[in-house]
N, C-alpha and C. Protein backbone atom coordinates (compact mmCIF):
# COMPACT_ATOMS: atom_id res chain seq x y z
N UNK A 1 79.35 94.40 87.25
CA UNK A 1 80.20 95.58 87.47
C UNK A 1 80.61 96.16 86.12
N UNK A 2 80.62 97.32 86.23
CA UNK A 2 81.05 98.27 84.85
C UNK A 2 82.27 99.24 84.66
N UNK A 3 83.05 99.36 84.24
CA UNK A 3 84.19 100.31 84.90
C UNK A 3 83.55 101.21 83.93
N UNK A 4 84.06 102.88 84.64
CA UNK A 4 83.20 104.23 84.33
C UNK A 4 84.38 105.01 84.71
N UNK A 5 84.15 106.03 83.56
CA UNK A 5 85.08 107.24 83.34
C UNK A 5 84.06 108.54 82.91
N UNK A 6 84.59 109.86 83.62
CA UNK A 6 83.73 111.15 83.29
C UNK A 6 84.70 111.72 82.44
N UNK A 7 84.67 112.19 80.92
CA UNK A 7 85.72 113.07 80.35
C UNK A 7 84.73 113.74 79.50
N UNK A 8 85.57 115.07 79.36
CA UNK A 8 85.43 115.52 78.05
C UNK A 8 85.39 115.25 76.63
N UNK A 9 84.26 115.74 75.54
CA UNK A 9 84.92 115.38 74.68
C UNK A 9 85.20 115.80 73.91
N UNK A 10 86.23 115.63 72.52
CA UNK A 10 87.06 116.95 71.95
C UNK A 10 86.21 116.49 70.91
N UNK A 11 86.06 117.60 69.93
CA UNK A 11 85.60 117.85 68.74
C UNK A 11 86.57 117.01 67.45
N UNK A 12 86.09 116.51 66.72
CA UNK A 12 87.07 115.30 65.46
C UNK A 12 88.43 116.18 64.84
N UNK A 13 87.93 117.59 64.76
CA UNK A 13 89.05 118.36 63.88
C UNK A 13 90.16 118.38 65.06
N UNK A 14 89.42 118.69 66.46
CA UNK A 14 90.81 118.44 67.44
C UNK A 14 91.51 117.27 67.55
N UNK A 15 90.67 116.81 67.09
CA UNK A 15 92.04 114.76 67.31
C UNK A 15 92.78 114.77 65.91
N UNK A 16 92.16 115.53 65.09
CA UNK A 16 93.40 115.13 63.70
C UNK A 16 94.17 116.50 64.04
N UNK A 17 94.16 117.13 64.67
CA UNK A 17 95.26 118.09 65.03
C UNK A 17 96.62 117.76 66.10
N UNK A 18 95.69 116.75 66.56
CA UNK A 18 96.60 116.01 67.67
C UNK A 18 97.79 114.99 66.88
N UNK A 19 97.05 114.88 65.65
CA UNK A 19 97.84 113.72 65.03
C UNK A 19 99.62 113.22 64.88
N UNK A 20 100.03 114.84 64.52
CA UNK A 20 101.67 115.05 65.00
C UNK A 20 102.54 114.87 65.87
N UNK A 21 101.51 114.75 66.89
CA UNK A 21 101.97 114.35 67.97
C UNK A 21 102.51 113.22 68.52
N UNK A 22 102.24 112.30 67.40
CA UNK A 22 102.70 110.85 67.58
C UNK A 22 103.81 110.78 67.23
N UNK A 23 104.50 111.77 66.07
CA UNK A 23 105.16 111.54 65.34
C UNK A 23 106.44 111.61 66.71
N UNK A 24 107.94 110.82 66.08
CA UNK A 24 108.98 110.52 67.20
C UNK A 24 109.00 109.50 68.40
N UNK A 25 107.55 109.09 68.14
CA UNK A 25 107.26 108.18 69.23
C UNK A 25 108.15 106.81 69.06
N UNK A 26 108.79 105.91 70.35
CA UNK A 26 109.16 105.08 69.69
C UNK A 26 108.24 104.26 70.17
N UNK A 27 107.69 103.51 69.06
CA UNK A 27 106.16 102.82 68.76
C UNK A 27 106.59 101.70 69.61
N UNK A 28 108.14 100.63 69.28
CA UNK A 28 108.33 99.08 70.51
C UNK A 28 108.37 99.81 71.78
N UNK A 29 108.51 101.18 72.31
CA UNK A 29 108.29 101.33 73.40
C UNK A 29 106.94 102.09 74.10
N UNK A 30 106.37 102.74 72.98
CA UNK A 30 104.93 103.76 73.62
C UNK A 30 103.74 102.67 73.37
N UNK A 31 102.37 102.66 73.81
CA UNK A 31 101.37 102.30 73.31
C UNK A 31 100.33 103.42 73.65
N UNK A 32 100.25 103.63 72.11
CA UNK A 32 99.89 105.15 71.77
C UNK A 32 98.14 105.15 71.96
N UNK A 33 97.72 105.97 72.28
CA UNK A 33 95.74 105.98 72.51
C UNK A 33 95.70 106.29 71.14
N UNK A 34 94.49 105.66 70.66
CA UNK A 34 94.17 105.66 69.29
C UNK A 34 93.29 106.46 69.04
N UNK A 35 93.26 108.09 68.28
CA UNK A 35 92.83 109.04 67.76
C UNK A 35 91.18 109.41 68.35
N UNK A 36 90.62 107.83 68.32
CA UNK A 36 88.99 107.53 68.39
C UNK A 36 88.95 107.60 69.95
N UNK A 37 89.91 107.32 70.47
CA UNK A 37 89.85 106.93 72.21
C UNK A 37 90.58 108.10 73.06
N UNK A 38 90.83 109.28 72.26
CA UNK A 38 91.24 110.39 72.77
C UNK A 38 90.08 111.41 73.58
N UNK A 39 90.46 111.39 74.81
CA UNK A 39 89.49 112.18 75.68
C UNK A 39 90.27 113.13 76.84
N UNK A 40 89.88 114.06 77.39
CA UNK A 40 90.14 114.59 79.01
C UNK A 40 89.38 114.30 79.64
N UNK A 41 90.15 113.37 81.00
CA UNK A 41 89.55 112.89 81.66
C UNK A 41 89.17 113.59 82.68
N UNK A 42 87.64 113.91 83.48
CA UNK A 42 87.36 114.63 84.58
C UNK A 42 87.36 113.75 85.58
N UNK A 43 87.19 112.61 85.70
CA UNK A 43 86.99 111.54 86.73
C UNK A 43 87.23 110.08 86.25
N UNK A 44 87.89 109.31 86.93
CA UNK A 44 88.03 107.86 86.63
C UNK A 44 87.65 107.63 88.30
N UNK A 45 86.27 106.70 87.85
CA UNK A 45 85.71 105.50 88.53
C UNK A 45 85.84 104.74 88.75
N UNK A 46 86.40 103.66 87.88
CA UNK A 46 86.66 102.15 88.23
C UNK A 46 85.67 101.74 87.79
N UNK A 47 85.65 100.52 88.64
CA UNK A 47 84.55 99.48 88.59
C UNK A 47 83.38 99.74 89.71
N UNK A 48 81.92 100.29 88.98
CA UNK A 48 80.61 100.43 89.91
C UNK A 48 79.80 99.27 89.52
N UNK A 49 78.34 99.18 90.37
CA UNK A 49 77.59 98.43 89.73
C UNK A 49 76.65 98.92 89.37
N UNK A 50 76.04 98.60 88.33
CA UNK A 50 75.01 98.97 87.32
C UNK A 50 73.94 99.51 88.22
N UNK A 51 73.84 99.26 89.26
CA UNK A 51 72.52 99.39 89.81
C UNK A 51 72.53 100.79 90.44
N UNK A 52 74.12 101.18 90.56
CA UNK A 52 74.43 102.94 91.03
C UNK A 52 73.98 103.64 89.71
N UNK A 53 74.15 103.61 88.50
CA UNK A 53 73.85 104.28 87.25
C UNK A 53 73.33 104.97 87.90
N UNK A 54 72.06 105.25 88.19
CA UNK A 54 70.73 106.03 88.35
C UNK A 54 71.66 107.38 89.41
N UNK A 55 72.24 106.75 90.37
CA UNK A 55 72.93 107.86 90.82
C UNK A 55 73.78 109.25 90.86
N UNK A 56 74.85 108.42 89.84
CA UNK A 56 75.92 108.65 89.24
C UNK A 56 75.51 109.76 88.59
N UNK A 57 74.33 109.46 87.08
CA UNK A 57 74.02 109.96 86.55
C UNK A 57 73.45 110.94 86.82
N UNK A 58 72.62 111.28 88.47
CA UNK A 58 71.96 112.38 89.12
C UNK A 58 73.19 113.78 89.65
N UNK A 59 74.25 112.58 90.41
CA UNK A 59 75.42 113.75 90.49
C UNK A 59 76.03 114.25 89.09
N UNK A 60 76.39 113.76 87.88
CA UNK A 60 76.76 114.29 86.40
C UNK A 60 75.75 115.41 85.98
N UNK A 61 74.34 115.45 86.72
CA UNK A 61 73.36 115.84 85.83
C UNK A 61 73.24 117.35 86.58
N UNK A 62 73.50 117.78 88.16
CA UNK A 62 73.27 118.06 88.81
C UNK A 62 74.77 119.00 88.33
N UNK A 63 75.89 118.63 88.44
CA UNK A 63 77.24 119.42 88.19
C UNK A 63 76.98 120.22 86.90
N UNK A 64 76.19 119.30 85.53
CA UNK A 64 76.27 119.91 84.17
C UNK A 64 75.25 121.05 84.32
N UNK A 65 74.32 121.38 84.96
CA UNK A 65 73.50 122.25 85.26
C UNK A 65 74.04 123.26 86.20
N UNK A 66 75.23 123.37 86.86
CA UNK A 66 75.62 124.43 87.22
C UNK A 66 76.84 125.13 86.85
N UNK A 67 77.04 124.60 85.66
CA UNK A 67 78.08 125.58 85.00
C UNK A 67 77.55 125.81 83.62
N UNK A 68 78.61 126.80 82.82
CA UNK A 68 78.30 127.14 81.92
C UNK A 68 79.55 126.79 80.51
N UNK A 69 79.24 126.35 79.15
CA UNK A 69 80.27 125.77 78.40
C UNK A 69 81.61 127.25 78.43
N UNK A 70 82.78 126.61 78.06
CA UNK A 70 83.86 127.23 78.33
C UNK A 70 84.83 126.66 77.00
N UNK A 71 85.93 127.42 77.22
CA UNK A 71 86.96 127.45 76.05
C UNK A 71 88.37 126.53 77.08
N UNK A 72 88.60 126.06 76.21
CA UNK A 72 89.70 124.78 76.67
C UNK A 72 91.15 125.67 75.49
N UNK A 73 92.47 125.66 76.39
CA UNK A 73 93.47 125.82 75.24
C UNK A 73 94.54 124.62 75.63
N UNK A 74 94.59 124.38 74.52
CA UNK A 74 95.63 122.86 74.98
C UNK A 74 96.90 123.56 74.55
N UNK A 75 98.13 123.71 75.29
CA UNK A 75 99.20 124.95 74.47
C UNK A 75 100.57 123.92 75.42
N UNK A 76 100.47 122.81 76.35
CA UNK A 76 101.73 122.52 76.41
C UNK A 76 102.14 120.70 76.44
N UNK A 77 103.08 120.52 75.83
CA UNK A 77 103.00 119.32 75.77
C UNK A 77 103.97 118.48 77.83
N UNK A 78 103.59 117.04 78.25
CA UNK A 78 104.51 117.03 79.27
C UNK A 78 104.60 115.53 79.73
N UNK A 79 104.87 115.40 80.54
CA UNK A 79 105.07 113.89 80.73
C UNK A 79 104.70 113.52 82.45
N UNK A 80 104.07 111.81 82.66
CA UNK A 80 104.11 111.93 83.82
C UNK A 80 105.09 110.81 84.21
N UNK A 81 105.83 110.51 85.15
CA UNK A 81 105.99 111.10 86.30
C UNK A 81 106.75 112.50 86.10
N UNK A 82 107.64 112.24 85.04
CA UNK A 82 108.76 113.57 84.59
C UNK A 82 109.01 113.14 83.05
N UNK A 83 109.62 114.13 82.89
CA UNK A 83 109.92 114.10 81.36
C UNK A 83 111.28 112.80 81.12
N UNK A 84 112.32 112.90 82.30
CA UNK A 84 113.18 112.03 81.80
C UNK A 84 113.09 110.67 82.42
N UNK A 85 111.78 110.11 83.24
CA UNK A 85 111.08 108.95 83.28
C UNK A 85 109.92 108.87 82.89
N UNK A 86 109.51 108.92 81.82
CA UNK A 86 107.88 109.19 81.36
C UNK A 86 107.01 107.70 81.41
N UNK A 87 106.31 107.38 82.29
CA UNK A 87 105.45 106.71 81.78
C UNK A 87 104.28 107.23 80.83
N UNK A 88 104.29 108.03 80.90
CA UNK A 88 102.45 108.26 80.26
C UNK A 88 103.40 110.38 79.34
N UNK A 89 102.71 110.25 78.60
CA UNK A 89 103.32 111.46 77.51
C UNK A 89 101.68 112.08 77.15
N UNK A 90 101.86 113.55 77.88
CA UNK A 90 100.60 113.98 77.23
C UNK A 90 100.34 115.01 76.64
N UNK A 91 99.54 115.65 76.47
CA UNK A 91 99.00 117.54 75.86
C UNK A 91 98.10 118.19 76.77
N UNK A 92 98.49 118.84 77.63
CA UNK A 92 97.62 119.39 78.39
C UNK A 92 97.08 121.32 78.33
N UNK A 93 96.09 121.86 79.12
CA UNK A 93 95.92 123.04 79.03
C UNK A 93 97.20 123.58 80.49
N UNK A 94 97.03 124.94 80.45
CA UNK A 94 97.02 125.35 81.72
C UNK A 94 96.35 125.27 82.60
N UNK A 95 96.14 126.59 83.84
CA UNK A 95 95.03 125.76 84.78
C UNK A 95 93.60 126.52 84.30
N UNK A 96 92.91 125.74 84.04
CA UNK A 96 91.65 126.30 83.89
C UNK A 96 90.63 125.87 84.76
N UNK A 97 89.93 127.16 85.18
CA UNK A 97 89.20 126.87 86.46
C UNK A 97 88.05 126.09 86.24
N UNK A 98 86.93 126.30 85.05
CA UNK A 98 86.27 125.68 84.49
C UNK A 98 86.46 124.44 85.04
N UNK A 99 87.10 123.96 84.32
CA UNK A 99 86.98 122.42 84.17
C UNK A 99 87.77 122.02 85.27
N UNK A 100 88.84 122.68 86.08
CA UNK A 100 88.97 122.06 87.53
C UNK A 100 87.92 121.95 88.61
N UNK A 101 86.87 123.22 88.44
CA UNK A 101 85.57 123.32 89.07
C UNK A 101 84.69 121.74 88.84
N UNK A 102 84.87 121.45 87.53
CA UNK A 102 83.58 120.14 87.26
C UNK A 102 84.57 118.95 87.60
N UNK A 103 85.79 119.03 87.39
CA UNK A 103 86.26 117.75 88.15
C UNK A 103 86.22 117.27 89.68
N UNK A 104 86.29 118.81 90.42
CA UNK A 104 86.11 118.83 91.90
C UNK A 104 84.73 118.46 92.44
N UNK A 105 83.61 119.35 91.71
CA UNK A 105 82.08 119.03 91.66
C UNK A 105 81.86 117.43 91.89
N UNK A 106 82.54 117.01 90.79
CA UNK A 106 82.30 115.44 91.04
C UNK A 106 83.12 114.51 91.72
N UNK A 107 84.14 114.92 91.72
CA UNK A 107 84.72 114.26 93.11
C UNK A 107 84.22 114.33 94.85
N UNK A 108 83.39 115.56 94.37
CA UNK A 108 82.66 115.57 96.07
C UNK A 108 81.11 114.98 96.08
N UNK A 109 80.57 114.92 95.03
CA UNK A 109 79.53 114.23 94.72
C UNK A 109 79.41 112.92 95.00
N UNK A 110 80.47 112.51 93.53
CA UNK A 110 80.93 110.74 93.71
C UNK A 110 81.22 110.14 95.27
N UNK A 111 82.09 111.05 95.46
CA UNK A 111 82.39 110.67 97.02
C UNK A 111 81.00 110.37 98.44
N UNK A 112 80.36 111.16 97.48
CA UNK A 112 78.83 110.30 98.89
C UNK A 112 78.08 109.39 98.34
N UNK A 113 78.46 108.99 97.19
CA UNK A 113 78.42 107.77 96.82
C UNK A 113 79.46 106.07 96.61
N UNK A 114 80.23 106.80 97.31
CA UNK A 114 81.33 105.42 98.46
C UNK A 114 82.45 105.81 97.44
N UNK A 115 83.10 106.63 96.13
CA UNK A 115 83.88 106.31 95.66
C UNK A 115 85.17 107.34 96.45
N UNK A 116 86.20 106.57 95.93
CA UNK A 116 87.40 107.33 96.66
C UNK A 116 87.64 109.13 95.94
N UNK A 117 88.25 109.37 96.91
CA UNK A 117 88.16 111.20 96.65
C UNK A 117 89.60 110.94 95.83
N UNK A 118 89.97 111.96 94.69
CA UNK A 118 91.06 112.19 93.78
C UNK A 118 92.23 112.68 94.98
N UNK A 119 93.14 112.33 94.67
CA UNK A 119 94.05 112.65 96.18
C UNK A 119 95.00 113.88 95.34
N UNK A 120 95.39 113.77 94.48
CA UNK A 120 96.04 114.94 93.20
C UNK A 120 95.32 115.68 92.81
N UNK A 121 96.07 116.93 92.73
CA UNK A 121 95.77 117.89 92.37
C UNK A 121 95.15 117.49 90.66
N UNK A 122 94.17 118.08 90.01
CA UNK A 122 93.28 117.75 88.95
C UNK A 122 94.44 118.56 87.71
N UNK A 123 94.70 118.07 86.54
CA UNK A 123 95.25 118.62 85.93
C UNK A 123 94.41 118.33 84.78
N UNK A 124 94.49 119.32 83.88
CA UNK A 124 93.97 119.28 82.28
C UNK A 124 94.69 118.26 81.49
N UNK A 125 94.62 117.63 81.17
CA UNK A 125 95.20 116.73 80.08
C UNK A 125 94.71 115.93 79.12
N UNK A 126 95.41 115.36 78.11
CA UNK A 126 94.94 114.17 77.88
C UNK A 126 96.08 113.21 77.38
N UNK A 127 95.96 111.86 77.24
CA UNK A 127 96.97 111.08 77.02
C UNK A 127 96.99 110.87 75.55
N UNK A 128 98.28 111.01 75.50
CA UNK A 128 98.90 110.46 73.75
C UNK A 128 99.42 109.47 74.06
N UNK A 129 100.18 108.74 74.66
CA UNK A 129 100.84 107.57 75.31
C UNK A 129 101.38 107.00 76.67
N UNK A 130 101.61 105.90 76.35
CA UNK A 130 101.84 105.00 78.12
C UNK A 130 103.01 104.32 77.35
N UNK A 131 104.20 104.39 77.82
CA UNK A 131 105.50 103.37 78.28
C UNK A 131 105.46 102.55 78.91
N UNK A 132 105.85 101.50 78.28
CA UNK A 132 105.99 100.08 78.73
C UNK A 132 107.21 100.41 80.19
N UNK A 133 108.42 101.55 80.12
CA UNK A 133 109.33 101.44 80.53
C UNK A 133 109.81 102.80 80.73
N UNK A 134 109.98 103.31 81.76
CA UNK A 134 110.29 104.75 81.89
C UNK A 134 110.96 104.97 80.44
N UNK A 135 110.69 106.12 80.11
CA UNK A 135 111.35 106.82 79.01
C UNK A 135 111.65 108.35 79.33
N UNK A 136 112.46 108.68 78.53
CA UNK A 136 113.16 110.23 78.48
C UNK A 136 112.38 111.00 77.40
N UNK A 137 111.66 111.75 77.34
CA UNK A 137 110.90 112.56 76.25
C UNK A 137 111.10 113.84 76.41
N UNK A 138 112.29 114.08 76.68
CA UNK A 138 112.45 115.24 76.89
C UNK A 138 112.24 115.94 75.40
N UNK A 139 112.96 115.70 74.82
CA UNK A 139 112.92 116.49 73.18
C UNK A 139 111.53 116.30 73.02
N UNK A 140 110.43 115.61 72.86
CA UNK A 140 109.46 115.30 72.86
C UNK A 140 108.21 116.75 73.44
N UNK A 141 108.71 117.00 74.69
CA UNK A 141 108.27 117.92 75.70
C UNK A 141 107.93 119.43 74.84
N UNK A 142 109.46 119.29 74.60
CA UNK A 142 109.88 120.63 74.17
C UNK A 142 109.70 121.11 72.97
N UNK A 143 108.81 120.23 72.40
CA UNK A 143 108.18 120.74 70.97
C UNK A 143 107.09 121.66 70.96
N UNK A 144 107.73 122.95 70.11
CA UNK A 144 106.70 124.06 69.87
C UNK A 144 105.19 124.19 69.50
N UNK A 145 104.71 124.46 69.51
CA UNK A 145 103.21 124.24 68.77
C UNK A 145 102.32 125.23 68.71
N UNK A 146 101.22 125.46 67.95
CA UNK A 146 100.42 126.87 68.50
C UNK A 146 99.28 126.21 69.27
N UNK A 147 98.65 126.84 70.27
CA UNK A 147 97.56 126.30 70.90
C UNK A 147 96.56 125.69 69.83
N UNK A 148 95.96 124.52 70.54
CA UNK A 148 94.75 123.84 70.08
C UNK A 148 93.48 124.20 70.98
N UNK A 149 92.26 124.81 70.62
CA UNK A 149 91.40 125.04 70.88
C UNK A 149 90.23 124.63 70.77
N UNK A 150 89.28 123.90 71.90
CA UNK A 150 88.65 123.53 72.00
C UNK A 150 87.11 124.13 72.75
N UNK A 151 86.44 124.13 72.37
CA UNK A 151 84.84 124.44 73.14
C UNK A 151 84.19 123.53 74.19
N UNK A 152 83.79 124.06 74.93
CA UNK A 152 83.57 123.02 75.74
C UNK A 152 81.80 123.47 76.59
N UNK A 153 80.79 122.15 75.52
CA UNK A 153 80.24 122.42 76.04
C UNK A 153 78.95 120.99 76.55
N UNK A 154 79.99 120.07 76.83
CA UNK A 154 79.29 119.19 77.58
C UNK A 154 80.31 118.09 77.83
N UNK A 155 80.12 116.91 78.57
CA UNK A 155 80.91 116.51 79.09
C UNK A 155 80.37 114.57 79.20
N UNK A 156 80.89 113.43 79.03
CA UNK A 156 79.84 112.47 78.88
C UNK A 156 80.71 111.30 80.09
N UNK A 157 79.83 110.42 80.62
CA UNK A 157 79.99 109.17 81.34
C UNK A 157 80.33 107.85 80.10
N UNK A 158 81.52 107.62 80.46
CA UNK A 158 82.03 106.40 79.49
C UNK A 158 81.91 105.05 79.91
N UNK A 159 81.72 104.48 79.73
CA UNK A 159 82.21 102.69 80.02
C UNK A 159 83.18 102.07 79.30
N UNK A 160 84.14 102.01 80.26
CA UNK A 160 85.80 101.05 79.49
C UNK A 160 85.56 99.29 79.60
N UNK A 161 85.58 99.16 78.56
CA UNK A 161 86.10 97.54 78.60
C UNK A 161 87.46 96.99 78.08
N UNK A 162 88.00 96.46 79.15
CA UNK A 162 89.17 96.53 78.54
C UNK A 162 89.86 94.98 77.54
N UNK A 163 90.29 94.90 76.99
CA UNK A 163 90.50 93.33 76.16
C UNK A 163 91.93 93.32 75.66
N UNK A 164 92.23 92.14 75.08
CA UNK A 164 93.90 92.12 74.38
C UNK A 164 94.15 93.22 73.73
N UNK A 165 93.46 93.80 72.93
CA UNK A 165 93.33 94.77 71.67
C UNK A 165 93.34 96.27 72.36
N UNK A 166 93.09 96.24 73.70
CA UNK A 166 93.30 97.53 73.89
C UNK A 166 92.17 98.08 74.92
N UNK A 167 91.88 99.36 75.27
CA UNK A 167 90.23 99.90 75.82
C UNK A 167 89.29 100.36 74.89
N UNK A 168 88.04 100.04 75.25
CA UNK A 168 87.22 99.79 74.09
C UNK A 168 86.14 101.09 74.90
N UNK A 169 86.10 102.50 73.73
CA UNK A 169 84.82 103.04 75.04
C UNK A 169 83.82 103.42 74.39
N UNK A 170 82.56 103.36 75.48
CA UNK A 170 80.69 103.25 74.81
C UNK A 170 80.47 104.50 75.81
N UNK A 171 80.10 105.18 75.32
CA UNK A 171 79.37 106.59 75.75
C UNK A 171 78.20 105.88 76.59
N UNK A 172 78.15 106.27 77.84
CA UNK A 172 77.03 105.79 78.34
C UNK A 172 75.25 106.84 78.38
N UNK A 173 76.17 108.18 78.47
CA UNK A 173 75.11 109.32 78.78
C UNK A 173 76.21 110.77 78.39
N UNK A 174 75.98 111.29 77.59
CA UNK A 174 76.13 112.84 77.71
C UNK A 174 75.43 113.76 78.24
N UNK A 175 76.26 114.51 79.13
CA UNK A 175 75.95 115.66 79.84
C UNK A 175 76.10 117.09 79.47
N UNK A 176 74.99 118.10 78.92
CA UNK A 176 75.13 119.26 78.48
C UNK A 176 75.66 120.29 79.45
N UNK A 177 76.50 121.31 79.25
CA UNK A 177 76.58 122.51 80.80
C UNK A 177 74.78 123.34 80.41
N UNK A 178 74.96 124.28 81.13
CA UNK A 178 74.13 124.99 81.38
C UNK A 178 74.29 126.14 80.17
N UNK A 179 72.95 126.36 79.35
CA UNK A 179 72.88 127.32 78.26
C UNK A 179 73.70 126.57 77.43
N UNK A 180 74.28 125.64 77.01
CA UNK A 180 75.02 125.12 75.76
C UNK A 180 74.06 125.08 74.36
């Protein structure tokens, strides 16, 4: 068994732009994603078995061929569940149809291949941190910024392993859109 994730991936100058973002964190309470392991996620899988690959990879291949690359603006920072219990602290876009289109694509795909359908609404994001312990980030939230801009023109299948040290991720296959 392999655990598998579909995300985006951001360009290097966008993760050292992200970098500020850490700043205020309180480090004994956040465990912050590390710069290299920064992604938007379109789909989390879980655990498949190797022997679906061939599948998987037909529905990824099949979605990246019917769209076309698109512009990503990352412009607000927020928290989940809420800002003044945060487990998880992130940077997200608004709604962009784009990439809600390829997350849905593959949620109806994946899904005739036994995996569970996303029950939430799909949001743009990505994670800067996870709390050990609800936290208040409100000030956090409410920090100004100018949009970060990203291109978007392919999208890749990950494999997480996870260990003491943290999640460890191996690109399994990148997926181009259409005309990229």
């Amino acid at each position: 068994m392999i655990r598998l994730f579909v995300a985006l991936n951001l360009d290097v100058d966008v993760k050292e732009r992200l970098r500020p973002f850490y700043e205020g964190l309180d480090m004994e309470q956040a465990k912050v994603v590390p710069i290299e392991n920064l992604h938007i996620s379109l789909k989390f899988l879980g655990y498949a078995e190797e022997d679906l690959l061939p599948e998987i990879k037909a529905v990824l291949n099949a979605v990246a061929k019917k769209h076309r690359p698109f512009n990503l603006s990352l412009d607000r920072l927020g928290a989940f569940p809420s800002k003044k219990r945060a487990r998880v602290f992130w940077i997200g876009a608004g709604e962009n149809k784009e990439a809600t289109a390829l997350a849905t694509e593959m949620d109806e795909g994946f899904e005739k291949l036994g995996f569970e359908r996303e029950k939430r609404a799909y949001k743009v994001h990505l994670t800067l941190s996870r709390f050990k312990k609800p936290t208040d980030v409100t000030d956090l939230v409410q920090r100004r910024f100018g949009s970060i801009k990203q291109k978007v023109g392919d999208f890749s299948l990950f494999e997480s392993k996870l260990s003491s040290k943290g999640a460890q991720y191996r690109e399994v296959e990148k997926f181009v859109l259409k005309n990229a």
